[in-house]
N, C-alpha and C. Protein backbone atom coordinates (compact mmCIF):
# COMPACT_ATOMS: atom_id res chain seq x y z
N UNK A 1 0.81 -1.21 0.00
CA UNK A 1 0.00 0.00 0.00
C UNK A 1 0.85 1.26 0.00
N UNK A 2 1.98 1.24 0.64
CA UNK A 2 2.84 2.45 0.85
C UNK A 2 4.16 2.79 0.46
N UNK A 3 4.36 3.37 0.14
CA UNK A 3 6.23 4.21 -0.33
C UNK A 3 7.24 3.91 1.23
N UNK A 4 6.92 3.42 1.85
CA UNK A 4 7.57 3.08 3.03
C UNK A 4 8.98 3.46 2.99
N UNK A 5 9.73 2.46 2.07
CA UNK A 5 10.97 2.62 2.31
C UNK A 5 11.76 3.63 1.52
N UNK A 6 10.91 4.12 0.39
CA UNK A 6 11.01 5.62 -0.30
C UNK A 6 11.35 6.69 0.53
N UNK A 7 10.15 6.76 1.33
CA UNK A 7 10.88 8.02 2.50
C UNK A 7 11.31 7.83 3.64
N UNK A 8 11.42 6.75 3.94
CA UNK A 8 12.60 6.54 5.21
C UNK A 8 14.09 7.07 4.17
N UNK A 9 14.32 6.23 3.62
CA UNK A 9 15.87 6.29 2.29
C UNK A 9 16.10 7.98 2.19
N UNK A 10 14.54 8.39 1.95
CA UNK A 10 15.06 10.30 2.17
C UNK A 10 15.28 10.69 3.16
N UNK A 11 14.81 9.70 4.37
CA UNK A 11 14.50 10.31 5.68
C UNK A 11 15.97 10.33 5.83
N UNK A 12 16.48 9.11 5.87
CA UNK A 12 18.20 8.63 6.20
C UNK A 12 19.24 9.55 5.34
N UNK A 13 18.73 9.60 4.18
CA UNK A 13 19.59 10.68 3.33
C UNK A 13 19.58 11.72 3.74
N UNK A 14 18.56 12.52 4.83
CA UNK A 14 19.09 13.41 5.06
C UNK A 14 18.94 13.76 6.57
N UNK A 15 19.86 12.98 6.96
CA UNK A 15 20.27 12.71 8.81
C UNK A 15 19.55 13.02 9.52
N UNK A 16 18.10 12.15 8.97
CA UNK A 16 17.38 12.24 10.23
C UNK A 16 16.50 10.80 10.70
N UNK A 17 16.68 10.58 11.72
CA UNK A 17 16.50 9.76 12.01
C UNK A 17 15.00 8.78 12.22
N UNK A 18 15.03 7.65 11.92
CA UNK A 18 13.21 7.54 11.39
C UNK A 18 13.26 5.61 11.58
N UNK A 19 11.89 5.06 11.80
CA UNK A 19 11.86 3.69 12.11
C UNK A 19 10.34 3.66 11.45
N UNK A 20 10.55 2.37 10.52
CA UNK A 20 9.24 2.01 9.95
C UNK A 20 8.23 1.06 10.98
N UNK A 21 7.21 1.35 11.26
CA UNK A 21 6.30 0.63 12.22
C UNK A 21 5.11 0.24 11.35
N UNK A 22 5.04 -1.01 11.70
CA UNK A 22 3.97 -1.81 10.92
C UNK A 22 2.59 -2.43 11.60
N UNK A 23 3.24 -2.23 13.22
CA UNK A 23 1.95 -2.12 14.07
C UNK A 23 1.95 -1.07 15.30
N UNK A 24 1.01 -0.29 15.65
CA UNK A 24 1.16 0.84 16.30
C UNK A 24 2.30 1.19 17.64
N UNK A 25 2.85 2.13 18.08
CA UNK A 25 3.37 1.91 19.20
C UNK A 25 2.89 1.97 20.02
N UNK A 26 3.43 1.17 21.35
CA UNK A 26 2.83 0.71 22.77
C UNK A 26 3.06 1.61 23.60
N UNK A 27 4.12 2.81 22.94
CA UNK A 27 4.84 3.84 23.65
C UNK A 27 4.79 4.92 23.33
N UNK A 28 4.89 6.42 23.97
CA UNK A 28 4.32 7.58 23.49
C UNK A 28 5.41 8.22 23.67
N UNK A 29 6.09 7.49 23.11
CA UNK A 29 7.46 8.60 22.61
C UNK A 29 7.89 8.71 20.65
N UNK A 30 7.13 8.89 20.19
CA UNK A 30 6.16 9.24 19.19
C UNK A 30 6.61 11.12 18.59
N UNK A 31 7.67 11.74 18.35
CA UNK A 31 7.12 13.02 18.17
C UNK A 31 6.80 13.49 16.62
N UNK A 32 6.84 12.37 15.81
CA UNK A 32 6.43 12.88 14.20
C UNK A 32 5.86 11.52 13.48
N UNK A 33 4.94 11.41 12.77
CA UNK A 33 4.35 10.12 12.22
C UNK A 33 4.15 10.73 10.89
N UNK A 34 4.58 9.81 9.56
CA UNK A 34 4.50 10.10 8.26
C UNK A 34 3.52 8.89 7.80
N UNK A 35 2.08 9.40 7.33
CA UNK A 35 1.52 8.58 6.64
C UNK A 35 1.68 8.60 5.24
N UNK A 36 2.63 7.62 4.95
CA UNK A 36 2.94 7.67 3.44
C UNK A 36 2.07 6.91 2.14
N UNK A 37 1.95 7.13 1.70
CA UNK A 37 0.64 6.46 0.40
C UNK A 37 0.87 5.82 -1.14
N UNK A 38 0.73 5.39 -1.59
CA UNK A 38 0.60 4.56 -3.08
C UNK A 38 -0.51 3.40 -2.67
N UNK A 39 -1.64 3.61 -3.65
CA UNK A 39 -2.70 3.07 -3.79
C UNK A 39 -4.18 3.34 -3.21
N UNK A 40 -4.96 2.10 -2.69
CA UNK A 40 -6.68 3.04 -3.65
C UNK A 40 -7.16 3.31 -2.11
N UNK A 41 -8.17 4.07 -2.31
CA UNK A 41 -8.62 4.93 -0.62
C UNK A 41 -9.13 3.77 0.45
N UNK A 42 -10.11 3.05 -0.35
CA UNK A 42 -10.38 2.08 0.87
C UNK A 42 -9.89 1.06 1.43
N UNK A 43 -8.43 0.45 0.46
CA UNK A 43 -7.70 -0.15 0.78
C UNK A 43 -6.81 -0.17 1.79
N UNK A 44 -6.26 1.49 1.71
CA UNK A 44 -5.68 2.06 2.83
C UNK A 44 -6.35 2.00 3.91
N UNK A 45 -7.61 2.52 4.03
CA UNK A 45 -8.73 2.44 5.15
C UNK A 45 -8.47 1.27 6.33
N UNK A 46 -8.88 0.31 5.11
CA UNK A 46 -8.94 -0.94 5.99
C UNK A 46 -7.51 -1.33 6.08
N UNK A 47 -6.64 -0.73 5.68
CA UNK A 47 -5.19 -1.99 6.42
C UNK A 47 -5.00 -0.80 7.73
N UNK A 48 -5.41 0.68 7.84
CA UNK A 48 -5.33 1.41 9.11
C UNK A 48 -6.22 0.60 9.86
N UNK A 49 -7.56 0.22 9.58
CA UNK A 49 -8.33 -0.18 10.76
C UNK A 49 -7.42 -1.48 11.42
N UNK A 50 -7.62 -2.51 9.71
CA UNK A 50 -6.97 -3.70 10.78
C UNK A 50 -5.94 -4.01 11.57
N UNK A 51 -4.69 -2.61 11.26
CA UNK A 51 -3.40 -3.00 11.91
C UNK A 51 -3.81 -2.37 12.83
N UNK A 52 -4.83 -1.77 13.31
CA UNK A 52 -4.70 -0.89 14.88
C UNK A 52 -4.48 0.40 14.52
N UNK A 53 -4.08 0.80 13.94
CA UNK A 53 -3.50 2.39 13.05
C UNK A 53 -4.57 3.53 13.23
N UNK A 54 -5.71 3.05 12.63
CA UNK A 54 -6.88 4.34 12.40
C UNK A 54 -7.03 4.99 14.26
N UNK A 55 -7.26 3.97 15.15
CA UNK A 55 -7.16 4.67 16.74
C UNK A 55 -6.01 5.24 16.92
N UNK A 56 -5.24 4.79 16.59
CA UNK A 56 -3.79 5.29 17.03
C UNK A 56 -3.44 6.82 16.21
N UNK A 57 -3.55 6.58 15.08
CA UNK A 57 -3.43 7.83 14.41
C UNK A 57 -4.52 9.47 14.80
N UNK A 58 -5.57 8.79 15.39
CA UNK A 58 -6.77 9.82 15.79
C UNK A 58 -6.12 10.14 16.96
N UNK A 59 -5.74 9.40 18.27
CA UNK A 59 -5.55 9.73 19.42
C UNK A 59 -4.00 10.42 19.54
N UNK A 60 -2.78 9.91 18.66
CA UNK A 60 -1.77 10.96 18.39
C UNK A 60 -2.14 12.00 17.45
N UNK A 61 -3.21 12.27 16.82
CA UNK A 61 -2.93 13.72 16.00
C UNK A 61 -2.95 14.87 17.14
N UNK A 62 -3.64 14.80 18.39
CA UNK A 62 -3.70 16.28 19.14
C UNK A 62 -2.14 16.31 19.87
N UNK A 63 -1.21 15.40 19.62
CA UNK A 63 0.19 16.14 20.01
C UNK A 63 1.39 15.68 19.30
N UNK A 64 1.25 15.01 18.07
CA UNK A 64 2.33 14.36 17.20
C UNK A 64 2.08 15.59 15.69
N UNK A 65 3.39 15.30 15.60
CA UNK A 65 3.38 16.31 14.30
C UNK A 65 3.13 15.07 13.24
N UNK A 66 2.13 15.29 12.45
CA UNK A 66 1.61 14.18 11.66
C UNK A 66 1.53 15.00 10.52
N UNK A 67 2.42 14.18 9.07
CA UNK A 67 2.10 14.30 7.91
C UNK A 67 1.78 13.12 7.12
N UNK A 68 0.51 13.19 6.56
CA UNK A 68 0.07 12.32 5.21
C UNK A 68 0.72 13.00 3.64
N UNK A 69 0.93 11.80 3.19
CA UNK A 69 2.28 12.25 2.09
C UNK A 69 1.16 11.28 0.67
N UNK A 70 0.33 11.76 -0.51
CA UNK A 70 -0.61 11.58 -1.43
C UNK A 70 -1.97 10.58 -0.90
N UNK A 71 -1.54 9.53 -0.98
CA UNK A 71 -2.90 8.89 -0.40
C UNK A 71 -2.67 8.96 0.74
N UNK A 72 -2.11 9.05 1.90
CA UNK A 72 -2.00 9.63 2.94
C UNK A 72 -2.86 10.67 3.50
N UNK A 73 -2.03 11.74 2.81
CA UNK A 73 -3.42 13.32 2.92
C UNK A 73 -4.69 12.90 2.59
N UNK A 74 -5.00 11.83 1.58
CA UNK A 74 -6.38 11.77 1.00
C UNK A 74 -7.01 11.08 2.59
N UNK A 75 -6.57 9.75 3.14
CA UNK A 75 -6.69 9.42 4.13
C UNK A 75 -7.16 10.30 5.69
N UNK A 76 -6.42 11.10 5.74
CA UNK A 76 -6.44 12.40 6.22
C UNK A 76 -8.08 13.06 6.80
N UNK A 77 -8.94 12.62 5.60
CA UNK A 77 -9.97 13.76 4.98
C UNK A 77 -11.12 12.50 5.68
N UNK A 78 -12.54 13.36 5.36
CA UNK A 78 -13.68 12.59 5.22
C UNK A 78 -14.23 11.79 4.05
N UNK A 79 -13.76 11.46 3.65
CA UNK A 79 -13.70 10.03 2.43
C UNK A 79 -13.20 10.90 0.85
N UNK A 80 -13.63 9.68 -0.09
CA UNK A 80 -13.08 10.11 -1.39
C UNK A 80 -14.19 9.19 -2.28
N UNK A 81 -13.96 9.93 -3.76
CA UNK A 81 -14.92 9.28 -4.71
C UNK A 81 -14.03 8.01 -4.82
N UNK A 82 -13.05 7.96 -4.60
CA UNK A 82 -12.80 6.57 -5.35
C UNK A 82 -13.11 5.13 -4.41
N UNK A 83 -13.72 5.51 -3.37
CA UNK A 83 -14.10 4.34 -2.27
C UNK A 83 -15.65 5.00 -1.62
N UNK A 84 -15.59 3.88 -0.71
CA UNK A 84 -16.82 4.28 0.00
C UNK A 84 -16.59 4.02 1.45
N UNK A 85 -15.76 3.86 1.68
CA UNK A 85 -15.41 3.88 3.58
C UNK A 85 -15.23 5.42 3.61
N UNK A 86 -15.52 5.83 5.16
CA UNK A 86 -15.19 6.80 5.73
C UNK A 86 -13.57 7.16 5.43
N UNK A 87 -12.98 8.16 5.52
CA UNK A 87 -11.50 8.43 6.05
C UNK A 87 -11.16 8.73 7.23
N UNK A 88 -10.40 8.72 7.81
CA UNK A 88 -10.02 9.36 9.23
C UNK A 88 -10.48 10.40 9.99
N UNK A 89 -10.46 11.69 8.97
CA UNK A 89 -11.83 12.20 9.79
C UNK A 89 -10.98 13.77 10.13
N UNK A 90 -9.74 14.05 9.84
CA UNK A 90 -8.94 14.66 10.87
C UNK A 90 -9.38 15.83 9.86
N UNK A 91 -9.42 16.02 9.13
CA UNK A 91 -9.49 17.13 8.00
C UNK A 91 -10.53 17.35 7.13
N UNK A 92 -11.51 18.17 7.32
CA UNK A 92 -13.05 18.79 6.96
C UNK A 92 -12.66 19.01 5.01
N UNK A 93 -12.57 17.77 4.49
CA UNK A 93 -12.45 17.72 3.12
C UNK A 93 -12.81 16.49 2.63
N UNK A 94 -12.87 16.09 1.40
CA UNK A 94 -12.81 15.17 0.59
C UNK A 94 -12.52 15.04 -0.67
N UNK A 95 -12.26 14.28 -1.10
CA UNK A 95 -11.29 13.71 -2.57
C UNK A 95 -12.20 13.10 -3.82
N UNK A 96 -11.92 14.44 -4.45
CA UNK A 96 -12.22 14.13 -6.52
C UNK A 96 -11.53 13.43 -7.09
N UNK A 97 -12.09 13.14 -8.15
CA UNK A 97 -11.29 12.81 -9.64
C UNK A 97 -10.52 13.85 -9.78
N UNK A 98 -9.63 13.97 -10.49
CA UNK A 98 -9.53 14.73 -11.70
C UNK A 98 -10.19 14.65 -13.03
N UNK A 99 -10.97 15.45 -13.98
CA UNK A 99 -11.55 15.14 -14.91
C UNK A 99 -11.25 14.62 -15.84
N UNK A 100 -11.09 14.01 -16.32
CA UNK A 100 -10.07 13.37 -17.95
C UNK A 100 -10.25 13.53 -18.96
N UNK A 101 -11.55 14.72 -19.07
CA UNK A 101 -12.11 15.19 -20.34
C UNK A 101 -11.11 16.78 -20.62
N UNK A 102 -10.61 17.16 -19.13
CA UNK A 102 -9.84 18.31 -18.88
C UNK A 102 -9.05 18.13 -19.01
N UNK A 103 -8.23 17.12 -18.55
CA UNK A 103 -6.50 17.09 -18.50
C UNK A 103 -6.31 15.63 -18.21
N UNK A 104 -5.02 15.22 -18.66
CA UNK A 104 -4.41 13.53 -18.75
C UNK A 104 -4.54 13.20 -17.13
N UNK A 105 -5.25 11.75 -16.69
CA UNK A 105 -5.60 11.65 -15.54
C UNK A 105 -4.61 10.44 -15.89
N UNK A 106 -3.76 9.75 -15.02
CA UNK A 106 -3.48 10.78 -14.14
C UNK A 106 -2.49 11.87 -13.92
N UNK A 107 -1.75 12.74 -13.08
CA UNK A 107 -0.97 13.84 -13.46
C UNK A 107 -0.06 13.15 -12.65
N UNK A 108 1.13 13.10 -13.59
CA UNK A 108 2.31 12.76 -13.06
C UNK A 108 3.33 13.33 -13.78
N UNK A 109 4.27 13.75 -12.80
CA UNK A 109 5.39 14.76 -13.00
C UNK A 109 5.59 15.27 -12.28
N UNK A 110 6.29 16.59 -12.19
CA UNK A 110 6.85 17.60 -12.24
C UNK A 110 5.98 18.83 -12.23
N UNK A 111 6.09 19.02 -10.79
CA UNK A 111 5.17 20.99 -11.13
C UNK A 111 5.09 21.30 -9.72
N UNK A 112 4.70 22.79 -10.09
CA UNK A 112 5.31 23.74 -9.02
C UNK A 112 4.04 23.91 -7.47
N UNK A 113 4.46 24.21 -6.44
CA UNK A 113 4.07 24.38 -5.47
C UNK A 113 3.83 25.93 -4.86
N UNK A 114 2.03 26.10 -5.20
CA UNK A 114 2.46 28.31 -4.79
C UNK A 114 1.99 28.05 -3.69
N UNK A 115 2.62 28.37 -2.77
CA UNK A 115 2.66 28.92 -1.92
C UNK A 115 1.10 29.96 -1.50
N UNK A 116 0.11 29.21 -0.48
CA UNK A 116 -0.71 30.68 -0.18
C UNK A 116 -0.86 30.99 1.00
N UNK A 117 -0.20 29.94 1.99
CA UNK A 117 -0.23 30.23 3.39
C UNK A 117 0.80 30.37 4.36
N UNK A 118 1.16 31.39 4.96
CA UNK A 118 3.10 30.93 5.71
C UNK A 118 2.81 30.02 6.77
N UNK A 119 3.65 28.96 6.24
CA UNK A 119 3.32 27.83 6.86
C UNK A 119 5.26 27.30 7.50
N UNK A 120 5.17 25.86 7.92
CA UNK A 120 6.83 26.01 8.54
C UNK A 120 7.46 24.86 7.63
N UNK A 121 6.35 24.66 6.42
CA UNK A 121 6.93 23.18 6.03
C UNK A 121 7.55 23.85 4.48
N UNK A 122 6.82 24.91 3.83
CA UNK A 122 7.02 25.24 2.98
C UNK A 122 7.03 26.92 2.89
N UNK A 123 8.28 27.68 2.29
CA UNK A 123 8.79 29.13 2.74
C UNK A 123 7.63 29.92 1.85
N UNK A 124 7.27 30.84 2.23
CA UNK A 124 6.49 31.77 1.23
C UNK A 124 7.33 32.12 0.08
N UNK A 125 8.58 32.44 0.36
CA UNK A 125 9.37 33.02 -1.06
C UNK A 125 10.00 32.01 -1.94
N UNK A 126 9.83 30.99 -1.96
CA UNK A 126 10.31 29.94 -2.74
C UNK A 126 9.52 29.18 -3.42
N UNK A 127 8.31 30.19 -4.01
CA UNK A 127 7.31 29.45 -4.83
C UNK A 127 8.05 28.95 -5.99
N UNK A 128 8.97 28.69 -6.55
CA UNK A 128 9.71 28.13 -7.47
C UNK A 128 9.79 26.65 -7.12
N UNK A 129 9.31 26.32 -6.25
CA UNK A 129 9.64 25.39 -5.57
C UNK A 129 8.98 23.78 -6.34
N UNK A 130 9.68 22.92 -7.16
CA UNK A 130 9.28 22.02 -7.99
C UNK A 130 8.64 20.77 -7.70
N UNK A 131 8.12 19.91 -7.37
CA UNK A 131 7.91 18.68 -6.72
C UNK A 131 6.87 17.65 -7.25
N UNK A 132 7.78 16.49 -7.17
CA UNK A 132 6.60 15.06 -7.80
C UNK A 132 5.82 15.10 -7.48
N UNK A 133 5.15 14.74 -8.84
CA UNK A 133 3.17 14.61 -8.27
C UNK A 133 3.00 13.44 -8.91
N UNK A 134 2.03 12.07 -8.38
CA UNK A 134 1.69 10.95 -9.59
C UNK A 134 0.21 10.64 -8.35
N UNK A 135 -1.01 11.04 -9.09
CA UNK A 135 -2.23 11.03 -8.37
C UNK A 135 -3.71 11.11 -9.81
N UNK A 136 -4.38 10.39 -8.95
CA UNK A 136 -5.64 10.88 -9.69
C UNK A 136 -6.85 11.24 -9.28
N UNK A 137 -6.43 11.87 -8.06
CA UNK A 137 -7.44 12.43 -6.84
C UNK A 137 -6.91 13.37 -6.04
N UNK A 138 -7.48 14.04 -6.02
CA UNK A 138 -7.40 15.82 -4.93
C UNK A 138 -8.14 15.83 -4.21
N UNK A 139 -7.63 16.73 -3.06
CA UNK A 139 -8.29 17.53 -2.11
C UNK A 139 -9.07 18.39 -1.93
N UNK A 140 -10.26 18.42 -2.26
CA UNK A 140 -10.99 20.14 -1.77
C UNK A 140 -11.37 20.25 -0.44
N UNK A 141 -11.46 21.16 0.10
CA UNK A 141 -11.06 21.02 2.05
C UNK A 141 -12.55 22.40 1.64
N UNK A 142 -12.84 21.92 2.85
CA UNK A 142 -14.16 22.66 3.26
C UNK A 142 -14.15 24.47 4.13
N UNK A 143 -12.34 24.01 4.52
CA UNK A 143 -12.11 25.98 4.80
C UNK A 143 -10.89 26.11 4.19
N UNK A 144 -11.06 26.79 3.24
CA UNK A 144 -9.48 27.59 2.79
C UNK A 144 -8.51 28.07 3.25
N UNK A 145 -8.52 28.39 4.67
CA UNK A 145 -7.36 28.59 5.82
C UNK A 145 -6.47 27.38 6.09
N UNK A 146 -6.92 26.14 5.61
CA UNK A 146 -6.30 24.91 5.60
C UNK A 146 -5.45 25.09 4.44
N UNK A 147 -5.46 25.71 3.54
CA UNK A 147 -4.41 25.53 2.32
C UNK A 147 -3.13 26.10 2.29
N UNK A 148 -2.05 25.20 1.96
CA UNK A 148 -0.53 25.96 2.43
C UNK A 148 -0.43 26.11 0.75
N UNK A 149 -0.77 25.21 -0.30
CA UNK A 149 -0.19 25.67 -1.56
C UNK A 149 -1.34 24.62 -2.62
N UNK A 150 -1.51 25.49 -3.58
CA UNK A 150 -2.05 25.10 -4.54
C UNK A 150 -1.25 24.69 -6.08
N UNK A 151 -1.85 23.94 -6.95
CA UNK A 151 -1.05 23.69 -7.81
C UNK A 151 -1.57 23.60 -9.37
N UNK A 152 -1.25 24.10 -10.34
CA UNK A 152 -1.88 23.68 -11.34
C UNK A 152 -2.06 23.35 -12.17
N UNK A 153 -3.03 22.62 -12.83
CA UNK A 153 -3.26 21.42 -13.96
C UNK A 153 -4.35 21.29 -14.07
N UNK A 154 -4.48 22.41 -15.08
CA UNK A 154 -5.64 22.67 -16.17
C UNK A 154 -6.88 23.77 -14.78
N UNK A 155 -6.91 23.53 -13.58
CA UNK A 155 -6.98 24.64 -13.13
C UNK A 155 -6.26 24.25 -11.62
N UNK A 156 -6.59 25.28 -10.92
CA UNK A 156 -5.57 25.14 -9.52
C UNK A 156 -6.32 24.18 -7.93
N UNK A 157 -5.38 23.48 -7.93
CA UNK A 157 -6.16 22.22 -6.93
C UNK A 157 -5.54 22.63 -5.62
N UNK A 158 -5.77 22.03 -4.35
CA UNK A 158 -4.88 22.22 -3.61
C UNK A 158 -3.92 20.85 -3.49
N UNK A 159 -2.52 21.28 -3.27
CA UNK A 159 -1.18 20.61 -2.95
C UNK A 159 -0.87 19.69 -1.80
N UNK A 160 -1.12 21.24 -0.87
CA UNK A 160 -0.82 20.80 0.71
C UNK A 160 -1.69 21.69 1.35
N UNK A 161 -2.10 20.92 2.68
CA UNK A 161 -3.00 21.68 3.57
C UNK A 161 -2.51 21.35 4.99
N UNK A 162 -2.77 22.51 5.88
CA UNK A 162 -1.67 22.38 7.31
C UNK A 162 -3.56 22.42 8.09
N UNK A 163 -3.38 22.07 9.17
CA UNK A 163 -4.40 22.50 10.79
C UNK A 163 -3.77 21.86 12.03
N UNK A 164 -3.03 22.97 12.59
CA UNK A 164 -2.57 22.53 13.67
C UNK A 164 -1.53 21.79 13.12
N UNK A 165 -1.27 21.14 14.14
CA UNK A 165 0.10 20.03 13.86
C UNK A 165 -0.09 18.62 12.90
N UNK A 166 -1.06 19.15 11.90
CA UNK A 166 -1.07 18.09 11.04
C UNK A 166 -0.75 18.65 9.38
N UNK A 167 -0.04 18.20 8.90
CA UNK A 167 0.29 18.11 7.51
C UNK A 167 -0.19 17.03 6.60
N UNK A 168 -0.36 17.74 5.43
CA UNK A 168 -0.81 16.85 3.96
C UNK A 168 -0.15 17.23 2.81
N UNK A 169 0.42 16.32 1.90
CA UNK A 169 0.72 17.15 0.75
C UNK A 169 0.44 16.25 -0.13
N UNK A 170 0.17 16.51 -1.48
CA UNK A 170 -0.31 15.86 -2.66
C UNK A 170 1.08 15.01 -3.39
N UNK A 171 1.68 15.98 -2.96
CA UNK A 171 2.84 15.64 -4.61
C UNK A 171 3.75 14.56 -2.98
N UNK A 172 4.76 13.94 -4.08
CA UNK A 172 5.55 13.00 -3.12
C UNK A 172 7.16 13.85 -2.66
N UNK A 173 7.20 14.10 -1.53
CA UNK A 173 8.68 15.04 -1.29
C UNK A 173 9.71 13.81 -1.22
N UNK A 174 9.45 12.43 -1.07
CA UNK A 174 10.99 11.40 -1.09
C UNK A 174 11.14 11.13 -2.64
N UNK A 175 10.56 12.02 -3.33
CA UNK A 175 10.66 12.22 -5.02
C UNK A 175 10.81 13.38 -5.39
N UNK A 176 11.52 14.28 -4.76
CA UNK A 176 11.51 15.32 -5.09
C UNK A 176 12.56 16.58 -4.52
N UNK A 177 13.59 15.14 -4.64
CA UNK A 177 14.99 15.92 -4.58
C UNK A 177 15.21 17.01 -3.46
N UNK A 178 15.81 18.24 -3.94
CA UNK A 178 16.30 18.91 -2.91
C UNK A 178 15.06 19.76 -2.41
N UNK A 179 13.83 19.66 -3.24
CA UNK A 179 12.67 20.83 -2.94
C UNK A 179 12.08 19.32 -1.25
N UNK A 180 11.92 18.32 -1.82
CA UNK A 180 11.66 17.34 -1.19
C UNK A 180 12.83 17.22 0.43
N UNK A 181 13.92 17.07 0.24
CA UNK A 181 15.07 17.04 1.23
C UNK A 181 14.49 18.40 2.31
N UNK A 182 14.15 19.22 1.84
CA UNK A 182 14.07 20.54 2.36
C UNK A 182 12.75 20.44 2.81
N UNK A 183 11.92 20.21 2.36
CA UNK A 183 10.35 19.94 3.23
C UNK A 183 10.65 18.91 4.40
N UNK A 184 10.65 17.81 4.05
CA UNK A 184 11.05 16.88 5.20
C UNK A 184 11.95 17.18 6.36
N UNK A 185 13.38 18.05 6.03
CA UNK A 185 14.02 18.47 7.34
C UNK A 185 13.16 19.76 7.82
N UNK A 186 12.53 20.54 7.38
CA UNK A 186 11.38 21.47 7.73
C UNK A 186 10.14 20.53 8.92
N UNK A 187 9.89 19.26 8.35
CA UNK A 187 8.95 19.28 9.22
C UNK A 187 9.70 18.18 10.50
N UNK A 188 10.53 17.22 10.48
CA UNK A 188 11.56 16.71 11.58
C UNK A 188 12.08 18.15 12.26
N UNK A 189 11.95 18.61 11.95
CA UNK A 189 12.55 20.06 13.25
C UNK A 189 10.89 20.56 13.73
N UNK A 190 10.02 20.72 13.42
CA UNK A 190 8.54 20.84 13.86
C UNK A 190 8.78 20.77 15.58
N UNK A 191 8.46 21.11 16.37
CA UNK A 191 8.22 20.92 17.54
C UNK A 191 6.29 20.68 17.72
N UNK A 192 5.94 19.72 18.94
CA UNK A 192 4.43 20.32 19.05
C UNK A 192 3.77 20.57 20.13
């Protein structure tokens, strides 16, 4: 289901230190959790419920710095068209298509990140800022104060969305080089 060892390999590449957990911890020494993603919404769903994950992830979001990284963020939200289970719940949104009558579904590549909120994961002045995207579902979030950056393809979706000590981003940062290296040590320095 997940890029697991994708962004640990970035995590390690760039000296910081990180352990893949495959069933929840027993221990609350916990200060950053990356829900990382590849593949379909309800699939994810249910391997959070059955490993124990979906409680665990609800009851650390009010003091763990938590980022969902593509199906991750989608996870994040109150469900998606492409399933029919609930999502986690943490984030007052839910997940489209992209249209395919509009633009090649799905969007994968290369493209830029604007910047619309000063946020600590991503700088306001470095909207130049490039990063992998391979998805065929977005975010629309139900308050726009949640949006750190929008992106666009064929019109402007949102990227990443912050509330509180939780992070989401669309595009993949352990694919995305030094714009990627630089988000990730941005949010491992996070305090919460």
């Amino acid at each position: 289901m997940g890029n697991f060892r994708s962004v640990a390999n970035m995590l390690n590449y760039s000296n910081i230190d990180c352990e893949i957990k495959s069933n929840p911890p027993a221990a609350s020494d916990i200060t950053h959790l990356i829900i990382p993603g590849i593949g379909a919404f309800d699939s994810g769903i249910r391997l959070l419920e059955q490993s124990g994950w979906m409680e665990t992830i609800k009851s650390l979001s009010e003091n763990v710095n938590l980022l969902g990284i593509c199906l991750g963020m989608h996870l994040l939200t109150k469900g998606s068209e492409e399933g029919k289970l609930p999502g986690i719940g943490l984030i007052d949104g839910y997940c489209r298509k992209f249209n395919s009558d509009k633009s090649k579904v799905p969007h994968v590549g290369w493209n830029n990140a604007m910047v619309v909120k000063e946020n600590k994961l991503l700088l306001k002045n470095t909207n130049d800022q490039e990063f992998y995207f391979s998805h065929s579902y977005f975010v629309q979030v139900n308050n726009n104060d949640l949006i750190m950056s929008e992106t666009f393809y064929g019109f402007n979706f949102v990227s990443s969305i912050n509330k509180k000590n939780i992070y989401g981003l669309q595009f993949h940062p352990e694919k995305s080089h030094k714009s990627g290296i630089d988000l990730l040590s941005n949010f491992a320095k996070l305090s919460c």
